[in-house]
C-alpha atoms as a PDB file:
ATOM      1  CA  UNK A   1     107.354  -4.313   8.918  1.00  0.00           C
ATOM      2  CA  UNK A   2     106.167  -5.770   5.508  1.00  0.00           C
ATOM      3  CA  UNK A   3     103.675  -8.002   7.083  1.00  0.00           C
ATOM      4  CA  UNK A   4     102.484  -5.365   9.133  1.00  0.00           C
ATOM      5  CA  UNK A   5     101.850  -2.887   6.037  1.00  0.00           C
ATOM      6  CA  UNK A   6     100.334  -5.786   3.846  1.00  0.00           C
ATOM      7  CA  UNK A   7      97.685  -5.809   6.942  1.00  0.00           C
ATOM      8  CA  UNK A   8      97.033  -2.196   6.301  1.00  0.00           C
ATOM      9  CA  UNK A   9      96.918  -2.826   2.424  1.00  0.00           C
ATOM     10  CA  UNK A  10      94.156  -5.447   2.975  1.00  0.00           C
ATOM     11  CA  UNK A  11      92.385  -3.353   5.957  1.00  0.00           C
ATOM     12  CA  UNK A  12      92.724  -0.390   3.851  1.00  0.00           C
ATOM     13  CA  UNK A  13      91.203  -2.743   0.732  1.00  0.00           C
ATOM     14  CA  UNK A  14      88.078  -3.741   2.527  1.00  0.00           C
ATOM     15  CA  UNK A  15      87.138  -0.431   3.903  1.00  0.00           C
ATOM     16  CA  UNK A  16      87.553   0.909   0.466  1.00  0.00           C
ATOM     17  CA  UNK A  17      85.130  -1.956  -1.224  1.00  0.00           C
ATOM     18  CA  UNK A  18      83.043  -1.647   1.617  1.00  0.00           C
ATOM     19  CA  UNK A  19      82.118   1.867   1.030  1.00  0.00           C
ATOM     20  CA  UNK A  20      81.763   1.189  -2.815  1.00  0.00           C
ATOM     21  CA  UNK A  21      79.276  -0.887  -2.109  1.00  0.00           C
ATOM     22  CA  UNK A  22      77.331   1.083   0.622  1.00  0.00           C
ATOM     23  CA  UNK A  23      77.397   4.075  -2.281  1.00  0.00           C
ATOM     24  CA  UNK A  24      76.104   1.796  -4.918  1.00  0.00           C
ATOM     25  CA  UNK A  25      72.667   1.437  -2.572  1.00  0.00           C
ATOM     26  CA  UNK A  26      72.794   5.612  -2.789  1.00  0.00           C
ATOM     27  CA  UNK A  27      71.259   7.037  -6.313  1.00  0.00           C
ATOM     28  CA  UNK A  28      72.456   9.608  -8.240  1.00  0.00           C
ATOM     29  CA  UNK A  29      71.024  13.015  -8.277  1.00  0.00           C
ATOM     30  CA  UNK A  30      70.468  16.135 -10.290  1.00  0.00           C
ATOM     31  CA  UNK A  31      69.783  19.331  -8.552  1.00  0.00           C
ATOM     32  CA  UNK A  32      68.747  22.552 -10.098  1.00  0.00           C
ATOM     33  CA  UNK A  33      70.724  25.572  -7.835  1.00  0.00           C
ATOM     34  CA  UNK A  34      69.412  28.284 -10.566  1.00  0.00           C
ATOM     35  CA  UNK A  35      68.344  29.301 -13.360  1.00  0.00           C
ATOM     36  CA  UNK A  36      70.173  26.687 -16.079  1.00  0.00           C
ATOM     37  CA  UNK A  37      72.464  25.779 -13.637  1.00  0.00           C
ATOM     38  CA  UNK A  38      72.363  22.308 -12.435  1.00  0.00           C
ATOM     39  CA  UNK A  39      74.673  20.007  -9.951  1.00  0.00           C
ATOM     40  CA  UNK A  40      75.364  16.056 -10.702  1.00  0.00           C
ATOM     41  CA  UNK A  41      76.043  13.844  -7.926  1.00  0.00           C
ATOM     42  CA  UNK A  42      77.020  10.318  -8.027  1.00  0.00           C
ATOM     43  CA  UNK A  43      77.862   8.752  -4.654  1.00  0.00           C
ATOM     44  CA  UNK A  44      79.442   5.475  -6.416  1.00  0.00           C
ATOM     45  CA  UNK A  45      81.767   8.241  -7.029  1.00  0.00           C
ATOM     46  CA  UNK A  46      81.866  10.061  -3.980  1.00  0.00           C
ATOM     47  CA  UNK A  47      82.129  13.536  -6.078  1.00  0.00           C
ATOM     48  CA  UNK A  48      79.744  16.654  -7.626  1.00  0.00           C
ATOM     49  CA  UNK A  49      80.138  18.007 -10.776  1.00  0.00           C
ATOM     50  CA  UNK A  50      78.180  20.799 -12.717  1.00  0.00           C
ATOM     51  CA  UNK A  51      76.018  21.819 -15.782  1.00  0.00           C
ATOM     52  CA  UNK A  52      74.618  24.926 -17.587  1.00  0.00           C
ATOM     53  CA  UNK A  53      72.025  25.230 -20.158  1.00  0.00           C
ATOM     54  CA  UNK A  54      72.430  27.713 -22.255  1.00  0.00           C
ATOM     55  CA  UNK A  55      70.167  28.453 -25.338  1.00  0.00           C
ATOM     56  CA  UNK A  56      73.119  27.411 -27.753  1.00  0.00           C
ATOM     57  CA  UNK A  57      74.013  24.158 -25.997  1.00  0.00           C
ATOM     58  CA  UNK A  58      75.355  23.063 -22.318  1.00  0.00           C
ATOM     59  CA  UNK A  59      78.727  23.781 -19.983  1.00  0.00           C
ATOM     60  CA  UNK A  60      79.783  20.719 -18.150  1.00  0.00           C
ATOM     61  CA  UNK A  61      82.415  21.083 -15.044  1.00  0.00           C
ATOM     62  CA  UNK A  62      84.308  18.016 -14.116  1.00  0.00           C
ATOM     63  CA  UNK A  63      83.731  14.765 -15.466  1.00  0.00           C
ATOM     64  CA  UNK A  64      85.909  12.753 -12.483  1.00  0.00           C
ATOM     65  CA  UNK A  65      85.414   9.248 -14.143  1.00  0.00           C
ATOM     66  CA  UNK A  66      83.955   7.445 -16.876  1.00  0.00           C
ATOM     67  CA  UNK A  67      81.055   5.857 -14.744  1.00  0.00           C
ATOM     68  CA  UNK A  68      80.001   9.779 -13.294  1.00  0.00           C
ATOM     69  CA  UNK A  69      80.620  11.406 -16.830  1.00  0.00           C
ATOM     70  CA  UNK A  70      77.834   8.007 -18.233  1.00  0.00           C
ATOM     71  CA  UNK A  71      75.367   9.239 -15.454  1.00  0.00           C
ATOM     72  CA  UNK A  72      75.922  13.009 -15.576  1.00  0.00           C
ATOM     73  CA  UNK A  73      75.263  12.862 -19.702  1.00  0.00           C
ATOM     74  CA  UNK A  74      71.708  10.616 -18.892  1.00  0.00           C
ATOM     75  CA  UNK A  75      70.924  13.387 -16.812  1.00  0.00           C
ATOM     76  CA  UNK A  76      71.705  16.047 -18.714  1.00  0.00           C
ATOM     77  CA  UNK A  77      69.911  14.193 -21.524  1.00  0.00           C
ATOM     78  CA  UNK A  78      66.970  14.272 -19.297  1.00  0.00           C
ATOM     79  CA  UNK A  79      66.743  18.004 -19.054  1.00  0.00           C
ATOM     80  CA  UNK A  80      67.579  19.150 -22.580  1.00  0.00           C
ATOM     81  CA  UNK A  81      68.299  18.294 -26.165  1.00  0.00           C
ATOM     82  CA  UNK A  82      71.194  20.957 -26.620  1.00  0.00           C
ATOM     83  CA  UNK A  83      74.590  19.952 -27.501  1.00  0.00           C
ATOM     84  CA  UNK A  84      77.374  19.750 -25.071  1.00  0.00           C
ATOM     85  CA  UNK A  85      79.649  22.355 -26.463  1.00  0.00           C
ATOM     86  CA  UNK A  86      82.441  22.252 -23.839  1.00  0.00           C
ATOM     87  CA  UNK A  87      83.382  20.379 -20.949  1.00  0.00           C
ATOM     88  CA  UNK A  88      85.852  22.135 -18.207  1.00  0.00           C
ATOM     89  CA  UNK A  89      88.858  20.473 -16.163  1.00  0.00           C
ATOM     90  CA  UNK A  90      89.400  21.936 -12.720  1.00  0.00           C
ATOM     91  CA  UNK A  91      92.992  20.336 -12.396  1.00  0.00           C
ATOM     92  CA  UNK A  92      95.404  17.336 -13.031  1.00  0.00           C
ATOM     93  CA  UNK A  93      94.477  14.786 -10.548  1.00  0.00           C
ATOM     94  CA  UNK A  94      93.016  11.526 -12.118  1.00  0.00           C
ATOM     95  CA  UNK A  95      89.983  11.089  -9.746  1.00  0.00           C
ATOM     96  CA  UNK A  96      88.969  14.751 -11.623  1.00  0.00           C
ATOM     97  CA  UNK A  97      89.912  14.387 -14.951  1.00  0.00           C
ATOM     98  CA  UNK A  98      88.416  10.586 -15.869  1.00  0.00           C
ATOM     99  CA  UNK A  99      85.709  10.515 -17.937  1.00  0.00           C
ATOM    100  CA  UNK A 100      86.436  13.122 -20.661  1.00  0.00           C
ATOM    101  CA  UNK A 101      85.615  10.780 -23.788  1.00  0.00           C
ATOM    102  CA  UNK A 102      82.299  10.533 -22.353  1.00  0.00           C
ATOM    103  CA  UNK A 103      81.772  14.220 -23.713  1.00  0.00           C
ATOM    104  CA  UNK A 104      84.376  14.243 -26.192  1.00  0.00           C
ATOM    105  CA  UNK A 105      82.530  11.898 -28.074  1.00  0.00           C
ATOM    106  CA  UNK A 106      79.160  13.698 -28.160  1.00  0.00           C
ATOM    107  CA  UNK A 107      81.538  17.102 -29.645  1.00  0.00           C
ATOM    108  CA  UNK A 108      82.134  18.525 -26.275  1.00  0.00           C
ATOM    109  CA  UNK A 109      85.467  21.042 -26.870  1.00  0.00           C
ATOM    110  CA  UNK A 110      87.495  19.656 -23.759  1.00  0.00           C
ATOM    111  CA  UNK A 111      89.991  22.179 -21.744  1.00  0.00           C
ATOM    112  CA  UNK A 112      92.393  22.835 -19.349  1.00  0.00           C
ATOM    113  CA  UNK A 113      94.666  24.587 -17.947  1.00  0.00           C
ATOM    114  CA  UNK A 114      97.719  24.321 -19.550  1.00  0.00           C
ATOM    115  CA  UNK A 115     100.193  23.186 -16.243  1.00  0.00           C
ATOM    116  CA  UNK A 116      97.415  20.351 -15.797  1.00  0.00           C
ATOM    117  CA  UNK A 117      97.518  19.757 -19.500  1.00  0.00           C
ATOM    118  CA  UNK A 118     100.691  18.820 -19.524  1.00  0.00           C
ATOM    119  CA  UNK A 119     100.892  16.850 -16.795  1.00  0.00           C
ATOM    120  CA  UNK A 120      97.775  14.694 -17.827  1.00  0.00           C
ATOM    121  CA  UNK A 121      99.758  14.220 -21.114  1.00  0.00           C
ATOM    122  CA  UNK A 122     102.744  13.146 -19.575  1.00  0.00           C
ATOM    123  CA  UNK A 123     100.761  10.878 -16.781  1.00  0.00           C
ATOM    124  CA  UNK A 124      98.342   8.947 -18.756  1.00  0.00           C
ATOM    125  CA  UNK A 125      95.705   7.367 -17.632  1.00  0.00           C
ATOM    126  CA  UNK A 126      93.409   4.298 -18.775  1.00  0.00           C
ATOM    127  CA  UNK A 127      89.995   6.401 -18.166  1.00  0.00           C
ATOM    128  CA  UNK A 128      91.585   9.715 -18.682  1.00  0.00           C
ATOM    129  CA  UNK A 129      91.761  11.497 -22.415  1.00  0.00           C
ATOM    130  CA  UNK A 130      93.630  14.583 -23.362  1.00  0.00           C
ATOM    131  CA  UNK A 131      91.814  17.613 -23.214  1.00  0.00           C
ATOM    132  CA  UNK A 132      91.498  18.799 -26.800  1.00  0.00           C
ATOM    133  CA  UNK A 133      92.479  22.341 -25.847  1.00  0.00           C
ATOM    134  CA  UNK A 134      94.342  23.969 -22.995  1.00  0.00           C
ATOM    135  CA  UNK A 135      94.970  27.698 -22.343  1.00  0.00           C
ATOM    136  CA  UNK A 136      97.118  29.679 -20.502  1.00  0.00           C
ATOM    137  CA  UNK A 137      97.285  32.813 -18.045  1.00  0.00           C
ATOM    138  CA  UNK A 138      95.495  33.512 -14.674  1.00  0.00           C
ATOM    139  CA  UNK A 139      92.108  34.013 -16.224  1.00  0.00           C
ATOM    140  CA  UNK A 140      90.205  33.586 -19.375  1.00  0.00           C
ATOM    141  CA  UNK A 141      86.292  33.718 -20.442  1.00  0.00           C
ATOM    142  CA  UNK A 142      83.906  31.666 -22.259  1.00  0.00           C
ATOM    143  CA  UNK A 143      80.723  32.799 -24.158  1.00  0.00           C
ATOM    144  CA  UNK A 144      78.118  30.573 -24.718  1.00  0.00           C
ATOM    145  CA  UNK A 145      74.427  31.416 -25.438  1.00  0.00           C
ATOM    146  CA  UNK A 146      74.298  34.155 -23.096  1.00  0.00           C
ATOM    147  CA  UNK A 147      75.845  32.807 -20.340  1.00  0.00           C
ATOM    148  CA  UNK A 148      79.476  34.001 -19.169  1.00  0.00           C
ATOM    149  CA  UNK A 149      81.798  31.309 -17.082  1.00  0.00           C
ATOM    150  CA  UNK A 150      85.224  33.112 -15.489  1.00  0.00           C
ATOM    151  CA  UNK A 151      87.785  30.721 -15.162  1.00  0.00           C
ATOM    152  CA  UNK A 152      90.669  31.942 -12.659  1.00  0.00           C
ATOM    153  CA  UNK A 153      93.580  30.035 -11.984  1.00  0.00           C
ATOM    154  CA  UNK A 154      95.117  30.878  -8.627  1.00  0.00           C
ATOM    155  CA  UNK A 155      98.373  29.620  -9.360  1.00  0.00           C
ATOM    156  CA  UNK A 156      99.772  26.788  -6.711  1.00  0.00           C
ATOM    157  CA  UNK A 157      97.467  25.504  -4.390  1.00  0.00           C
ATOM    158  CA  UNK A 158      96.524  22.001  -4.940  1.00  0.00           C
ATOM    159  CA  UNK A 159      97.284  19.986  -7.617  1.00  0.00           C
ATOM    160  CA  UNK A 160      98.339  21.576 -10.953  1.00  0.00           C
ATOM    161  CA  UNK A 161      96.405  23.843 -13.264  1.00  0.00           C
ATOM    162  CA  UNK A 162      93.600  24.234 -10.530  1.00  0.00           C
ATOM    163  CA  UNK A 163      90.744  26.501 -12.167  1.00  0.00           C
ATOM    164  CA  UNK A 164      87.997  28.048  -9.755  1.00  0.00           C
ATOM    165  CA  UNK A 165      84.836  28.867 -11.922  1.00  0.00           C
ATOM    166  CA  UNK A 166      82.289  31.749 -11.548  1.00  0.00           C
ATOM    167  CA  UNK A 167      79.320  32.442 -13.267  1.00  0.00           C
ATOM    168  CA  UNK A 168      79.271  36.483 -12.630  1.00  0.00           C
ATOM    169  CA  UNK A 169      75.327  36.714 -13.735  1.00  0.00           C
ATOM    170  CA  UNK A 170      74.430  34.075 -11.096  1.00  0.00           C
ATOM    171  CA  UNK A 171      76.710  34.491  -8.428  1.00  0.00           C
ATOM    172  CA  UNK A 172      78.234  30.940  -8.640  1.00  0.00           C
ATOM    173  CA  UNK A 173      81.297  29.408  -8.259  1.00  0.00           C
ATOM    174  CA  UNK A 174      82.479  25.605  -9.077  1.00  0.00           C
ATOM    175  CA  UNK A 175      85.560  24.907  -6.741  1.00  0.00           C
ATOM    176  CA  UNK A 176      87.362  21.189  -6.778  1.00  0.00           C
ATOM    177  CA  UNK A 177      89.114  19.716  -3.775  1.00  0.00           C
ATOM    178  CA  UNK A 178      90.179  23.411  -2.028  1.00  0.00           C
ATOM    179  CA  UNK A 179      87.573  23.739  -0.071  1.00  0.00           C
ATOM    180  CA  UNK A 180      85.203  20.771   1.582  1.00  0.00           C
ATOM    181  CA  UNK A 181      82.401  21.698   3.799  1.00  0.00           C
ATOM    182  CA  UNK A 182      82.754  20.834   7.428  1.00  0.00           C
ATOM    183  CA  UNK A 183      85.492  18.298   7.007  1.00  0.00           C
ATOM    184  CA  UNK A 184      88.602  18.563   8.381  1.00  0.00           C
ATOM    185  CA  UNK A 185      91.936  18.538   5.969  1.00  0.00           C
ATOM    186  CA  UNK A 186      91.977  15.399   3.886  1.00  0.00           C
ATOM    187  CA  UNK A 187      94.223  12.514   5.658  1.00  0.00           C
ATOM    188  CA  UNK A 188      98.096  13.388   4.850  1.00  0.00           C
ATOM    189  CA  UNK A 189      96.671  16.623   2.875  1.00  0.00           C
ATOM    190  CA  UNK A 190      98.764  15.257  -0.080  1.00  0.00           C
ATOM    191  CA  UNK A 191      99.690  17.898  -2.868  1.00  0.00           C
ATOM    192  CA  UNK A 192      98.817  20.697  -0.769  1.00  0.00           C
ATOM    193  CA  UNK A 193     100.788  23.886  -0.518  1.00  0.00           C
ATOM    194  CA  UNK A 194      99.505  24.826   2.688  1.00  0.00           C
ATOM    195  CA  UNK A 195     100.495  28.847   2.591  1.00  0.00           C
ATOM    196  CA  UNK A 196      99.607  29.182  -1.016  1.00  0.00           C
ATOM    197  CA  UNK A 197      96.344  27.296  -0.577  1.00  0.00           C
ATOM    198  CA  UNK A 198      95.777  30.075   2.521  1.00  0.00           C
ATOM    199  CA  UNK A 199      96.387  32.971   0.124  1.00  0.00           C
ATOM    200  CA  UNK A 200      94.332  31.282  -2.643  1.00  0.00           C
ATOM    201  CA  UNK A 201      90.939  30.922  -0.158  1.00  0.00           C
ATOM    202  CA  UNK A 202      91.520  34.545   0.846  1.00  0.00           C
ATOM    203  CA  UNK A 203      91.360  35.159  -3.065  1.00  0.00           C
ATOM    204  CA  UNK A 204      88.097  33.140  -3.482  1.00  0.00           C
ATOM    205  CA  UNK A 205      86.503  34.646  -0.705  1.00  0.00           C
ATOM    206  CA  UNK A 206      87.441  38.192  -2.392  1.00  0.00           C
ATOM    207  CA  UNK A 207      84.963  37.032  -5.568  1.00  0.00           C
ATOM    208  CA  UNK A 208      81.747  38.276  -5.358  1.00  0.00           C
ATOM    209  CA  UNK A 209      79.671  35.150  -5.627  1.00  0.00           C
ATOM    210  CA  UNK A 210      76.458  33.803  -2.934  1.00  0.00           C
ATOM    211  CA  UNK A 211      76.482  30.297  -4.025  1.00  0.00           C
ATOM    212  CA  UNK A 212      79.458  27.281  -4.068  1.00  0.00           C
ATOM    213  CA  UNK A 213      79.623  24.012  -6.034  1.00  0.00           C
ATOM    214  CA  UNK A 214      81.761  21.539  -3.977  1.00  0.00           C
ATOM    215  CA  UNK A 215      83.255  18.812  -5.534  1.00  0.00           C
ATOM    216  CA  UNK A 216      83.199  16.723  -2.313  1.00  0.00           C
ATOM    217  CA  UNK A 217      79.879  18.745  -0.200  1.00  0.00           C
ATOM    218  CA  UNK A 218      77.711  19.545  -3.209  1.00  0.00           C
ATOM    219  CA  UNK A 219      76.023  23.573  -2.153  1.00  0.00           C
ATOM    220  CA  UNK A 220      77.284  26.067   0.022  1.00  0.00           C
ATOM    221  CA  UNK A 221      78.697  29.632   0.102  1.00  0.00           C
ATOM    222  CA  UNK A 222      81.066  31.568   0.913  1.00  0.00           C
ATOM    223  CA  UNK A 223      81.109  30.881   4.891  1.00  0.00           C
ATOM    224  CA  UNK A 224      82.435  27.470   3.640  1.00  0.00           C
ATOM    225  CA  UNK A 225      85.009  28.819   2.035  1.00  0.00           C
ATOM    226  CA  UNK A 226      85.855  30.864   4.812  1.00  0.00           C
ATOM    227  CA  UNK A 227      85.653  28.046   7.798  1.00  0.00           C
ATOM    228  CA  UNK A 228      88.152  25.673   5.659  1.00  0.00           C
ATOM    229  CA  UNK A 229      90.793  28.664   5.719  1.00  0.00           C
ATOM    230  CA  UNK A 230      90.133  29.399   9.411  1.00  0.00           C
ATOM    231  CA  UNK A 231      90.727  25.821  10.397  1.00  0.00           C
ATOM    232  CA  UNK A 232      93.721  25.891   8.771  1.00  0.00           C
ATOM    233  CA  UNK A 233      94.681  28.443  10.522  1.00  0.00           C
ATOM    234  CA  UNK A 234      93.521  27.666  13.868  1.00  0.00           C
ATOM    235  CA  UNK A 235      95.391  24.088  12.917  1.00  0.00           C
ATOM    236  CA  UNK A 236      98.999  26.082  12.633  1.00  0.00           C
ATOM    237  CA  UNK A 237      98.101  28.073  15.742  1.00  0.00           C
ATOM    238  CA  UNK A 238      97.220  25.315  17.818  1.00  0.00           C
ATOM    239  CA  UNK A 239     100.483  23.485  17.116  1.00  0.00           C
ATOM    240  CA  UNK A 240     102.665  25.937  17.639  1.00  0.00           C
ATOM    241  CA  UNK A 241     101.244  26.968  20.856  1.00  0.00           C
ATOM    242  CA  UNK A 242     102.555  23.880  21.676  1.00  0.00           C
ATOM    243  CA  UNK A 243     105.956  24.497  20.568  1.00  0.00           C
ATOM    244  CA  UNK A 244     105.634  26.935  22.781  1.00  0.00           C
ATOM    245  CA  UNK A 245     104.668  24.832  25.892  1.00  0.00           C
ATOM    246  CA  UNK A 246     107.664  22.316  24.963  1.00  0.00           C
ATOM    247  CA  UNK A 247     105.736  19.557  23.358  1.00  0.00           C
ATOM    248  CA  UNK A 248     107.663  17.156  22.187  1.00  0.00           C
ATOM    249  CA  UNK A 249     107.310  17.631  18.524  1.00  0.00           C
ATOM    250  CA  UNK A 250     106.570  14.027  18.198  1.00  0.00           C
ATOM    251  CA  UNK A 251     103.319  13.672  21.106  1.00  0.00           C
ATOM    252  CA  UNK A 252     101.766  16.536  19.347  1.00  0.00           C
ATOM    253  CA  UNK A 253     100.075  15.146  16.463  1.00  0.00           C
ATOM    254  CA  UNK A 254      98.003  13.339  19.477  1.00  0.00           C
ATOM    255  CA  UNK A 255      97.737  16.296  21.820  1.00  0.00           C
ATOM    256  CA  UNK A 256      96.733  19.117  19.748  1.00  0.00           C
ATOM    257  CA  UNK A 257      92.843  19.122  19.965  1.00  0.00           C
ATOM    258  CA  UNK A 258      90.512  21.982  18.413  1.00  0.00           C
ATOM    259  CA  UNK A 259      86.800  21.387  20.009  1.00  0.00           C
ATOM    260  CA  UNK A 260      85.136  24.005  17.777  1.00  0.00           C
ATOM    261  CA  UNK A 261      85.692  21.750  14.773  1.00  0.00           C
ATOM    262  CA  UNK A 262      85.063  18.307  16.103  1.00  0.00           C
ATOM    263  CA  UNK A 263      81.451  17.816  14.623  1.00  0.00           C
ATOM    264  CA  UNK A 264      83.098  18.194  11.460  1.00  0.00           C
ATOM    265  CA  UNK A 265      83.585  14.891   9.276  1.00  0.00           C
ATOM    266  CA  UNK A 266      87.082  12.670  10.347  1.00  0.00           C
ATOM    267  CA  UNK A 267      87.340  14.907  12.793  1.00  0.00           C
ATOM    268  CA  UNK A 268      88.912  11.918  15.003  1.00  0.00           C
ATOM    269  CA  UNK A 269      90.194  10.165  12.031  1.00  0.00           C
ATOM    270  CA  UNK A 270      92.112  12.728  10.347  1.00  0.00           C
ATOM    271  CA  UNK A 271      93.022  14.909  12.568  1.00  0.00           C
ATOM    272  CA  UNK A 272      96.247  14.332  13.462  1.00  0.00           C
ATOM    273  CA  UNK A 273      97.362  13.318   9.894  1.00  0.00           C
ATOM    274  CA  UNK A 274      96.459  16.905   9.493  1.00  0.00           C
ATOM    275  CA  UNK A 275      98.584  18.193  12.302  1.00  0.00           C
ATOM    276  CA  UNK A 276     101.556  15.931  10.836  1.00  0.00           C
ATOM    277  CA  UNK A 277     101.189  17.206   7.630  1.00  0.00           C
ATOM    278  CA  UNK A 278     101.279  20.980   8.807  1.00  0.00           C
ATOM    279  CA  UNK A 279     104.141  20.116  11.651  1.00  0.00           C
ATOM    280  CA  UNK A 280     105.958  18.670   8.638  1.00  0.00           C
ATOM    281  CA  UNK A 281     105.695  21.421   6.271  1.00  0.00           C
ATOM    282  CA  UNK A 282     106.842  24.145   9.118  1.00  0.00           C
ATOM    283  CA  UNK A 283     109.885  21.735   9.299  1.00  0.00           C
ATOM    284  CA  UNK A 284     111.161  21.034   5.880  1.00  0.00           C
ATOM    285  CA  UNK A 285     109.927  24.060   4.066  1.00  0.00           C
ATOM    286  CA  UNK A 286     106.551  24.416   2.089  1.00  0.00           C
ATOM    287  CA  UNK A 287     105.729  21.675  -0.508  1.00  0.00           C
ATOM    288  CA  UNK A 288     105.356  20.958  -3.014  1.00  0.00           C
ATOM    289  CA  UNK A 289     106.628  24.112  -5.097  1.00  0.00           C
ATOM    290  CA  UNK A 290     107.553  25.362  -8.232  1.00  0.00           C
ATOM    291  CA  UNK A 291     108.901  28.345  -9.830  1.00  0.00           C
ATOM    292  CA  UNK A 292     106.418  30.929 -11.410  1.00  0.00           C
ATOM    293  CA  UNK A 293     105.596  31.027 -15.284  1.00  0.00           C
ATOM    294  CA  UNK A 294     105.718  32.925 -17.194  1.00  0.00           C
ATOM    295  CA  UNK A 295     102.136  31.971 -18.477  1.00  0.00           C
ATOM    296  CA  UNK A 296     100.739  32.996 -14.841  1.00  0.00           C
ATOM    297  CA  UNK A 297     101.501  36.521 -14.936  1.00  0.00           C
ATOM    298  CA  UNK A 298      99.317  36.960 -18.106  1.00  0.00           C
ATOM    299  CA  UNK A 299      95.586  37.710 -18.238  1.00  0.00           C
ATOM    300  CA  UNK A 300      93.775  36.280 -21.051  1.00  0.00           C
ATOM    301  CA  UNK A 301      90.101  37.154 -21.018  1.00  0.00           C
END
């Protein structure tokens, strides 16, 4: 058993390295999506962040690490000579929240939700600094040279402290890791709480917003948003239609099939990590969870 999963290790090693060095052949880019609204995109990263230009200085949205934050600021540097005046955290997870000296260093005001707050300051990490502020509640506002940016916290979903943005003038949203455009579930769907992430989409798809930032799909809109809560669903109905066949619990992760997504990315791949990771969570009980706040029945806006 230990030789066999130090095989996997080094498989899992060399794919890894192999597609860090098919993205560094890939160059970065810098998309305008509306007025002073720009996305990032650095594929030695694999992830999208965003910008704003305001006439008092520039919103950035998710630095991931400190080689995407070095690009994102050339690029911003590119378009404009305002200051950074804050940079925004989505959630906890270190692939998000790298980077943030980058912009901390230039006089950004870093922030984030207080649960991810906390957890970044009691998980540290070598490229990830402490958000100089953090706030609390389900949703709070920030003003900056004529341009308004919502934040909303959902409560559990993914992650801790996950923040979905909107810009109410423009009709955008910023959303990390929820929602990826026509790709299935991500392998073993890890930190997921599958029925709260359900309610949470149905939440986002309530805003009234025609154009989505993806961390992982760059632009789309709300039909995104949409399809990733439907295949969820469809997922959960699909396995326990088996259930109700007799499947043996254990075949179905390779006999539960859903044709209408299978031009989506790791469709074959993934797929039935998703299926265990849904079969699993009707089985033990939804996870992870926590208790509700007191901090997430407030509004502060």
């Amino acid at each position: 058993m230990k030789r066999r999963l130090n095989i996997i290790a080094v498989f899992m090693a060399l794919f890894l390295t192999q597609i860090s060095l098919l993205a560094q052949n890939l160059p970065e880019y810098t998309n305008k999506i509306a007025d002073k609204v720009y996305t990032y995109g650095n594929p030695s990263s694999g992830y999208s962040s965003m910008f704003v230009v305001t006439k008092d200085g520039v919103i950035v949205f998710e630095p991931v690490n400190t080689v995407h934050s070095k690009g994102m600021l050339k690029a911003i540097k590119s378009i404009t000579s305002k200051p950074i005046k804050y940079l925004l955290y989505s959630h906890n997870h270190w692939d998000h929240s790298g980077g943030g000296k980058v912009f901390s260093e230039v006089g950004a005001k870093t922030l984030a939700h207080v649960e991810a707050y906390q957890w970044m300051k009691a998980n540290p990490h070598k490229d990830m600094e402490l958000p100089s502020e953090s706030w609390a509640g389900n949703r709070k506002n920030i003003e900056l040279g004529g341009v308004t940016v919502e934040l909303h916290y959902l409560g559990m979903n993914h992650g801790l402290g996950m923040t979905v943005f909107r810009l109410p003038k423009e009709k955008i949203v910023f959303i990390a890791d929820i929602v990826t455009p026509n790709r299935v579930l991500f392998t073993i769907v890890p930190d997921f709480n599958i029925k709260q992430w359900t309610r949470s989409l149905k939440e986002i798809e309530n805003m009234d917003f025609k154009t989505a930032v993806f961390t992982h799909g760059a632009v789309g809109t709300k039909k995104d948003v949409r399809e990733n809560r439907e295949y969820i669903e469809d997922l959960r109905g699909a396995i326990h239609a088996e259930f109700k066949k007799g499947t043996n619990p254990y075949v179905i992760a390779n006999t539960v099939k859903l044709p209408k997504y299978k031009h989506w990315k790791m469709y074959k791949e993934w797929l039935p990590m998703n299926v265990w990771r849904l079969l699993l969570d009707d089985h033990m009980g939804p996870f992870p969870w926590r208790p509700e706040h007191a901090y997430e029945k407030k509004n502060n806006y």
